[in-house]
N, C-alpha and C. Protein backbone atom coordinates (compact mmCIF):
# COMPACT_ATOMS: atom_id res chain seq x y z
N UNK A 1 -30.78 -50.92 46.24
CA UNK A 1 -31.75 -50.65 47.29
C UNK A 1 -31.25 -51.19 48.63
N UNK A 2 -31.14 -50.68 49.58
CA UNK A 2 -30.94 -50.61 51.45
C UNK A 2 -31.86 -51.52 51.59
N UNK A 3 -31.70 -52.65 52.53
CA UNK A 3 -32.57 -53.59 53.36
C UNK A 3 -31.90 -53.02 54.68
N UNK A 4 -32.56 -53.80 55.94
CA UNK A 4 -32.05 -53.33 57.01
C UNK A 4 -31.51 -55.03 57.13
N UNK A 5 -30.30 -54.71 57.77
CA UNK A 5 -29.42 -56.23 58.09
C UNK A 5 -28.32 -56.24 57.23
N UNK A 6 -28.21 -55.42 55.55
CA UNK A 6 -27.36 -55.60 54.67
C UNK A 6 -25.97 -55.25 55.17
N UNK A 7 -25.26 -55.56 54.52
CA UNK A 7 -23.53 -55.27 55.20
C UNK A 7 -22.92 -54.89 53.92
N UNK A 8 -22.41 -53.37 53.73
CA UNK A 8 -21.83 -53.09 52.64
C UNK A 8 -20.29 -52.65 53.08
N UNK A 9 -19.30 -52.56 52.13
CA UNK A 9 -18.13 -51.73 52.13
C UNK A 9 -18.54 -50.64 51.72
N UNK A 10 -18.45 -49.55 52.89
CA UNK A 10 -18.38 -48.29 51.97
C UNK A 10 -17.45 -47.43 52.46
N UNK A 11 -17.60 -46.51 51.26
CA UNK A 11 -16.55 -45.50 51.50
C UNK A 11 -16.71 -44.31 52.73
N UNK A 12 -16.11 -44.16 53.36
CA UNK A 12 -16.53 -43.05 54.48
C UNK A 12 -15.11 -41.88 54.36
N UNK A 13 -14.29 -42.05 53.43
CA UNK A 13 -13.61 -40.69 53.43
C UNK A 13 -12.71 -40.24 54.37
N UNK A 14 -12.46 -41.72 55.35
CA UNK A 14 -11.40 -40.43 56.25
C UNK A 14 -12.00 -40.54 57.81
N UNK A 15 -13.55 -40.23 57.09
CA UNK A 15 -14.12 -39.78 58.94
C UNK A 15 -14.72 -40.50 59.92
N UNK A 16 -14.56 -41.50 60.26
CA UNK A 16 -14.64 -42.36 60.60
C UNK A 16 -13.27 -43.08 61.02
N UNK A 17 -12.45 -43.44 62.32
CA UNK A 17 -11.29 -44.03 62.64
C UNK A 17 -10.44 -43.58 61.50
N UNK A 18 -10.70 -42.47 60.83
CA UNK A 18 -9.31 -42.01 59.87
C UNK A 18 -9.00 -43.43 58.71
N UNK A 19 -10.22 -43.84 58.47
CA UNK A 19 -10.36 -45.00 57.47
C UNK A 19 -11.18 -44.52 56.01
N UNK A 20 -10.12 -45.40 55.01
CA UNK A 20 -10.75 -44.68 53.91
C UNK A 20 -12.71 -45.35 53.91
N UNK A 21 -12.57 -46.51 54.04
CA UNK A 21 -13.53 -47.43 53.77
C UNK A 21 -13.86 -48.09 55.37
N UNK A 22 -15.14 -48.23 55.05
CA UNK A 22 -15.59 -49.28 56.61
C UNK A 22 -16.48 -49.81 56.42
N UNK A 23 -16.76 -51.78 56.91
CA UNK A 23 -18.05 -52.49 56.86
C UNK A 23 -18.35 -51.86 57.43
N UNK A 24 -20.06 -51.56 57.03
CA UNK A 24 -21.47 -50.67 57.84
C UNK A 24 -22.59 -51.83 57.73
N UNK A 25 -23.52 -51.98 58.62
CA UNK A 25 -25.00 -52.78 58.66
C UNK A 25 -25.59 -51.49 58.77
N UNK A 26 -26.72 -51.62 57.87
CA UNK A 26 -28.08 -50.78 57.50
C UNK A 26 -28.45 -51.16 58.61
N UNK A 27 -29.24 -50.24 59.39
CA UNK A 27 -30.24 -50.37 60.93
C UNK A 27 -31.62 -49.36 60.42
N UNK A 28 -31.34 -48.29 59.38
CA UNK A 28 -32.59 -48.13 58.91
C UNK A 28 -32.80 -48.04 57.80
N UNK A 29 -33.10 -48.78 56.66
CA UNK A 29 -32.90 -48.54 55.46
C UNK A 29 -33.45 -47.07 54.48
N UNK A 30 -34.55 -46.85 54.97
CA UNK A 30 -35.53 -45.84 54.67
C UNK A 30 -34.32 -44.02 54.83
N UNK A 31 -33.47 -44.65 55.70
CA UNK A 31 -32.75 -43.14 56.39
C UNK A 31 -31.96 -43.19 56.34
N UNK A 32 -31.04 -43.93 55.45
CA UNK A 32 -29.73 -44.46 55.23
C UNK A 32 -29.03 -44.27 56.70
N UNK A 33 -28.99 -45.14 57.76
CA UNK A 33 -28.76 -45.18 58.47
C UNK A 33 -27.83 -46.35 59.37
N UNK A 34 -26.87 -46.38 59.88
CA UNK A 34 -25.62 -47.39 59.34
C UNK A 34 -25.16 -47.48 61.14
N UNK A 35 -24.72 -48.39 61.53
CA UNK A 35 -23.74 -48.81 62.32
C UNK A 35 -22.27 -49.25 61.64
N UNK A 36 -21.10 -49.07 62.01
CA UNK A 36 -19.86 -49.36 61.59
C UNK A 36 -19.49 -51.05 61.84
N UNK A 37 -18.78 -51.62 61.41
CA UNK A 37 -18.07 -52.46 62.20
C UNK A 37 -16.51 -52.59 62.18
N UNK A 38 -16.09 -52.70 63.55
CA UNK A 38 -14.65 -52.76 63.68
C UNK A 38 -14.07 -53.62 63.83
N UNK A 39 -12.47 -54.00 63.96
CA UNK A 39 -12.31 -55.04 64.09
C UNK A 39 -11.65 -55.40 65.98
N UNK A 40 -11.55 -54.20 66.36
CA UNK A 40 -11.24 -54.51 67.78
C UNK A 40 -12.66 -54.03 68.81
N UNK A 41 -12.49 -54.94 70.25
CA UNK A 41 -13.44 -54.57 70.69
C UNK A 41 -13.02 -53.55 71.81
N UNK A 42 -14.00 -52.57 71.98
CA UNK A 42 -13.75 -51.25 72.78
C UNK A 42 -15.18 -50.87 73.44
N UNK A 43 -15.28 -51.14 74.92
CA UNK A 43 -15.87 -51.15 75.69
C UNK A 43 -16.76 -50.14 75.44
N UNK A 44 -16.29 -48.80 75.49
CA UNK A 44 -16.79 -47.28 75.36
C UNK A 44 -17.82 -47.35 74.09
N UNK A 45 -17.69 -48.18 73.09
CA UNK A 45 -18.62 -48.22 71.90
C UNK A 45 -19.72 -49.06 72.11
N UNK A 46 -19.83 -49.46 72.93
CA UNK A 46 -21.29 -50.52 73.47
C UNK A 46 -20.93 -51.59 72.27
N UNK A 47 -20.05 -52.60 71.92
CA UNK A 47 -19.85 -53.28 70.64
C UNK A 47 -20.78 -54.14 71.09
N UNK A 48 -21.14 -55.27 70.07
CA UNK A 48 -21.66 -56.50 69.56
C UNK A 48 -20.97 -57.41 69.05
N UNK A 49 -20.92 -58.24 69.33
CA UNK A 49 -19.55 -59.08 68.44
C UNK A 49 -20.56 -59.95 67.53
N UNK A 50 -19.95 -59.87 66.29
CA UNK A 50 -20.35 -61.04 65.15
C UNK A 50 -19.07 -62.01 65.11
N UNK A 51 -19.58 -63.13 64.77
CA UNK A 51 -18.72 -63.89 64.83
C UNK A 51 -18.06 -64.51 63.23
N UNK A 52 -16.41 -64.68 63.20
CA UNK A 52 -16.25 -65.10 61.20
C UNK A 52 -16.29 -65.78 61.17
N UNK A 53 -16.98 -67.47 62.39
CA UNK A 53 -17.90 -68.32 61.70
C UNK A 53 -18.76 -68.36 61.21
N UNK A 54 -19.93 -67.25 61.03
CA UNK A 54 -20.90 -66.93 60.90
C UNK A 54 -21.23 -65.75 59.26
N UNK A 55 -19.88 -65.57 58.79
CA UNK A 55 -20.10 -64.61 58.06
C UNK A 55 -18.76 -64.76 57.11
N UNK A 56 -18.78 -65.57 56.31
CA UNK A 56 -17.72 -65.02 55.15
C UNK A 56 -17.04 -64.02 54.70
N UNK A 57 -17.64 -62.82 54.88
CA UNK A 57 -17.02 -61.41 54.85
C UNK A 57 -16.02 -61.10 56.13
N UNK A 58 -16.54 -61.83 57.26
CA UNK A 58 -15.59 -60.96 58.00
C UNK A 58 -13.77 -61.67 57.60
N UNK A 59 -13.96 -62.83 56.70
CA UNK A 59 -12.64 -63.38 56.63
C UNK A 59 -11.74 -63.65 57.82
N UNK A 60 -12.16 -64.58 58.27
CA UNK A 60 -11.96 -65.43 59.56
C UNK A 60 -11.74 -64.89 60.79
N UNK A 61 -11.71 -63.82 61.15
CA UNK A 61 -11.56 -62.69 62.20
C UNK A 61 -12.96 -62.32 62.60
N UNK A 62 -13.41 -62.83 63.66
CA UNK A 62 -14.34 -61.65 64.72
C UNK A 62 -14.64 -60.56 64.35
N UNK A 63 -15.57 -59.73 65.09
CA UNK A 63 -15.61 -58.25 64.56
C UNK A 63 -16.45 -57.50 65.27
N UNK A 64 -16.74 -56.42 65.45
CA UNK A 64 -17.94 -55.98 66.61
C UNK A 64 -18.30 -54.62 66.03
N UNK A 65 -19.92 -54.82 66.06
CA UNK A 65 -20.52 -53.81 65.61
C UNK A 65 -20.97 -52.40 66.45
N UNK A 66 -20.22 -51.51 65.85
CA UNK A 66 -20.11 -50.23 66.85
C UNK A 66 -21.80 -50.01 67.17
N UNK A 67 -22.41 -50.41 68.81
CA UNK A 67 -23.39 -49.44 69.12
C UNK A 67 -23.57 -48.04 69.26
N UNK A 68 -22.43 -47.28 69.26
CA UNK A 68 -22.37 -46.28 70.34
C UNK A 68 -22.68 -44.65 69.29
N UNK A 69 -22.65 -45.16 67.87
CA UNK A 69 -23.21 -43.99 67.12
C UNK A 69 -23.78 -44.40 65.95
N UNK A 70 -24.49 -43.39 65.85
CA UNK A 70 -25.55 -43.99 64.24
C UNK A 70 -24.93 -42.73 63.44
N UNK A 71 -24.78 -43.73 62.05
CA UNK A 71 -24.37 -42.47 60.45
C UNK A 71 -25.10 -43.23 59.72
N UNK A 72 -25.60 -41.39 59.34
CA UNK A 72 -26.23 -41.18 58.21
C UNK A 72 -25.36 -41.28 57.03
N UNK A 73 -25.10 -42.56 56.05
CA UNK A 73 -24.25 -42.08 54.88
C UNK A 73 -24.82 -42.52 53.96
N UNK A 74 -24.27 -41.66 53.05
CA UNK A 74 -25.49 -41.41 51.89
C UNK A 74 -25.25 -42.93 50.47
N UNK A 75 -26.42 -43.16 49.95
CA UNK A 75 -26.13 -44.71 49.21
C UNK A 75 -24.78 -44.80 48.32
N UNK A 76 -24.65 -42.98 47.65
CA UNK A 76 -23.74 -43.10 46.74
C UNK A 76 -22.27 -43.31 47.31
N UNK A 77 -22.09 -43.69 48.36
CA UNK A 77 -20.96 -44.16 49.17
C UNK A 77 -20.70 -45.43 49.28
N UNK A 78 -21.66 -46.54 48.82
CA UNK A 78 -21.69 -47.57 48.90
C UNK A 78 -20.95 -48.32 47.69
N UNK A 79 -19.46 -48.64 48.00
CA UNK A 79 -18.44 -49.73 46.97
C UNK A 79 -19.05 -51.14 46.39
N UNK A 80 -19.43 -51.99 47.81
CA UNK A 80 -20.21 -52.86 47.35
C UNK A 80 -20.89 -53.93 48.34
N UNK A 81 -21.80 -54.46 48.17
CA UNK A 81 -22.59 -55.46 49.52
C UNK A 81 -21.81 -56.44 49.48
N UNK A 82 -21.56 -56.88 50.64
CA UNK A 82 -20.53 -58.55 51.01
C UNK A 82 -21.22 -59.06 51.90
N UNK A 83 -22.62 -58.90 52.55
CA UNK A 83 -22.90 -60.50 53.35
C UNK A 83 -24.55 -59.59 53.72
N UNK A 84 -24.98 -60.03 54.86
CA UNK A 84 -26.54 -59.63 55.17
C UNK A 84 -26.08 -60.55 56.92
N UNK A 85 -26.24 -59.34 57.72
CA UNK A 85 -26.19 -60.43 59.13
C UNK A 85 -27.59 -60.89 59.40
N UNK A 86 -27.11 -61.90 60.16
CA UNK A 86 -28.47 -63.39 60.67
C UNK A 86 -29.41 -62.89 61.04
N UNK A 87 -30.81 -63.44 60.79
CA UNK A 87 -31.49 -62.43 61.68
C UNK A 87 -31.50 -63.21 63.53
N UNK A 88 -30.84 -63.53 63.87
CA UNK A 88 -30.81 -63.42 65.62
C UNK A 88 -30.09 -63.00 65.82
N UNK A 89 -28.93 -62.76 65.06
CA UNK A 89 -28.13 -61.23 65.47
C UNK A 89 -28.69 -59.83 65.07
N UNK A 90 -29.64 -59.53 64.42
CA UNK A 90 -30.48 -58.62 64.04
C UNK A 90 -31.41 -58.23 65.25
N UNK A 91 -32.15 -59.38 65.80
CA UNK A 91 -32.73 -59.42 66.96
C UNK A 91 -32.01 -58.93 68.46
N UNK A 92 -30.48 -59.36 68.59
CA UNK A 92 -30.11 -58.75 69.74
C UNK A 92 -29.44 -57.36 69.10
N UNK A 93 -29.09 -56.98 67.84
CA UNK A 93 -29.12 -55.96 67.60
C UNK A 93 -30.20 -55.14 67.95
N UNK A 94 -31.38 -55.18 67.65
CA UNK A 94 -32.05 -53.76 67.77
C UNK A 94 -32.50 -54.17 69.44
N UNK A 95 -32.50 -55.42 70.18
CA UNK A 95 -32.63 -55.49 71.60
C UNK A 95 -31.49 -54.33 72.36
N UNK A 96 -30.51 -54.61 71.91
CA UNK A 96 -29.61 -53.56 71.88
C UNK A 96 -29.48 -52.47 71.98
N UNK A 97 -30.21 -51.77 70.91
CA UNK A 97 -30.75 -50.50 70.31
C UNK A 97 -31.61 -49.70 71.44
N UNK A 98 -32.30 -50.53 71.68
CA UNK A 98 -33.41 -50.28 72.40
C UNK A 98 -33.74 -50.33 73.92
N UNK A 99 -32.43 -50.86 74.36
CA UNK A 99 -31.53 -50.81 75.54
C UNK A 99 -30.80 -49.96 76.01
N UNK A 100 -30.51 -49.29 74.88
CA UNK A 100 -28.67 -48.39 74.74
C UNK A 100 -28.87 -47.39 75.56
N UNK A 101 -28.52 -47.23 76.49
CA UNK A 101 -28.21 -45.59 77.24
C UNK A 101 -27.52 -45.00 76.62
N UNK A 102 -26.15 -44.90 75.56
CA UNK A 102 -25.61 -44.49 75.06
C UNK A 102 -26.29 -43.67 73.47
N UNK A 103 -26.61 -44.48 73.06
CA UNK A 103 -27.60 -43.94 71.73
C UNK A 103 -28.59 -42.44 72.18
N UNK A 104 -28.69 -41.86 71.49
CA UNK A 104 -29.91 -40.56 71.79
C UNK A 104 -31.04 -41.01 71.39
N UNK A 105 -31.19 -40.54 72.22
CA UNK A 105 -33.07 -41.42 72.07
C UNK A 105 -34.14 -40.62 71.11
N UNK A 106 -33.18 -39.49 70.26
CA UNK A 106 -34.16 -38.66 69.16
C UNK A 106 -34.23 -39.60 68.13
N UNK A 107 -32.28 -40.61 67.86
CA UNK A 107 -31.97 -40.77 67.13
C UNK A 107 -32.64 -42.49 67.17
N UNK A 108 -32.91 -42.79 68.43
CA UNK A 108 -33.37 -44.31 68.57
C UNK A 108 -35.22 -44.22 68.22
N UNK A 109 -35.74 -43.58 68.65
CA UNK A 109 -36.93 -43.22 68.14
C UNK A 109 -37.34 -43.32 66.84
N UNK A 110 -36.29 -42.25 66.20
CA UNK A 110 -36.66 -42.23 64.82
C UNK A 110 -36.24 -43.39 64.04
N UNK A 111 -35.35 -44.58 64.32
CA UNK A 111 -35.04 -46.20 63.87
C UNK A 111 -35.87 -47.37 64.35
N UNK A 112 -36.46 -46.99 65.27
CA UNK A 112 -36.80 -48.19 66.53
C UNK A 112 -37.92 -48.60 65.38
N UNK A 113 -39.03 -47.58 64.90
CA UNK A 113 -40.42 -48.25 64.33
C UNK A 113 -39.61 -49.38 63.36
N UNK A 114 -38.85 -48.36 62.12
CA UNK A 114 -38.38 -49.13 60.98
C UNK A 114 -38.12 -50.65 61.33
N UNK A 115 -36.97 -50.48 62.78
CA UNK A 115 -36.95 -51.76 62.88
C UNK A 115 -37.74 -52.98 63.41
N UNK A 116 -38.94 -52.01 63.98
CA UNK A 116 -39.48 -53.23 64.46
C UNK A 116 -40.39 -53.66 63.34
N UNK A 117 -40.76 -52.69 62.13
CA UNK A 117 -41.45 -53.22 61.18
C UNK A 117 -40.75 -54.52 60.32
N UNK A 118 -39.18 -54.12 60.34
CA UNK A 118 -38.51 -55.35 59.64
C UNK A 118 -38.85 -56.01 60.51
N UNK A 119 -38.42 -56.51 61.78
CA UNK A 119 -38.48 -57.52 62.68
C UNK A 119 -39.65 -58.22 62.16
N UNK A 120 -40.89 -57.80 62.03
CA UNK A 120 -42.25 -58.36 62.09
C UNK A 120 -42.25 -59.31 60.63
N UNK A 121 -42.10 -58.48 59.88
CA UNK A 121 -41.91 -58.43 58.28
C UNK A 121 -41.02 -60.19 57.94
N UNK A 122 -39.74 -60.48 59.05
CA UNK A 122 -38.80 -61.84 59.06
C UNK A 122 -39.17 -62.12 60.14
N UNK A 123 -40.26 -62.18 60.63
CA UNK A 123 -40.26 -63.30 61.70
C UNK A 123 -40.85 -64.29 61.14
């Protein structure tokens, strides 16, 4: 089962940076709905940086969570869960979200409730 905050390896096939596999954070669980994370930072993607003090998975390296597009990928893509980010990085995540000029706002609309219901739900 999808929480929103979870951090899985999954498989993305290729499409995505021509990578077989990529860490993703759930942003809507209900819509299988995913942000990437990379390991370099690139302006043009609106990133977030998590930090690998903060997270065992990232294995001592930094990392930044792509704002700049939302995927839909489907659960059966999912290899396996390796961490759950903090929730105050969850918090400037969807501050983020909800900020983004870049994001489509059909696509921020239809995430924004979910997340503010988690938000409420861990505060």
């Amino acid at each position: 089962m999808l929480e929103i905050a979870d951090v899985f390896i999954m498989d993305v096939g290729g499409q995505i940076d021509h990578r077989d596999t990529k860490h993703c954070v759930c942003i809507a669980a209900s819509q299988n709905k995913f942000f990437v994370i990379n390991t370099q930072h690139r302006a043009m993607y609106d990133d977030f940086l998590i930090m690998a003090k903060d997270y065992d998975f990232l294995k001592g390296q930094d990392r930044f969570v792509c704002c700049s597009a939302i995927y839909k990928i489907p659960t059966n893509k999912i290899i396996k869960k390796v961490g759950k980010l903090k929730y105050a990085d969850m918090l400037k995540l969807i501050e983020k979200i909800q900020k983004s000029v870049i994001l489509d706002n059909t696509e921020k609309s239809a995430i924004i409730p979910e997340l503010s219901e988690w938000q409420m739900d861990n505060s």
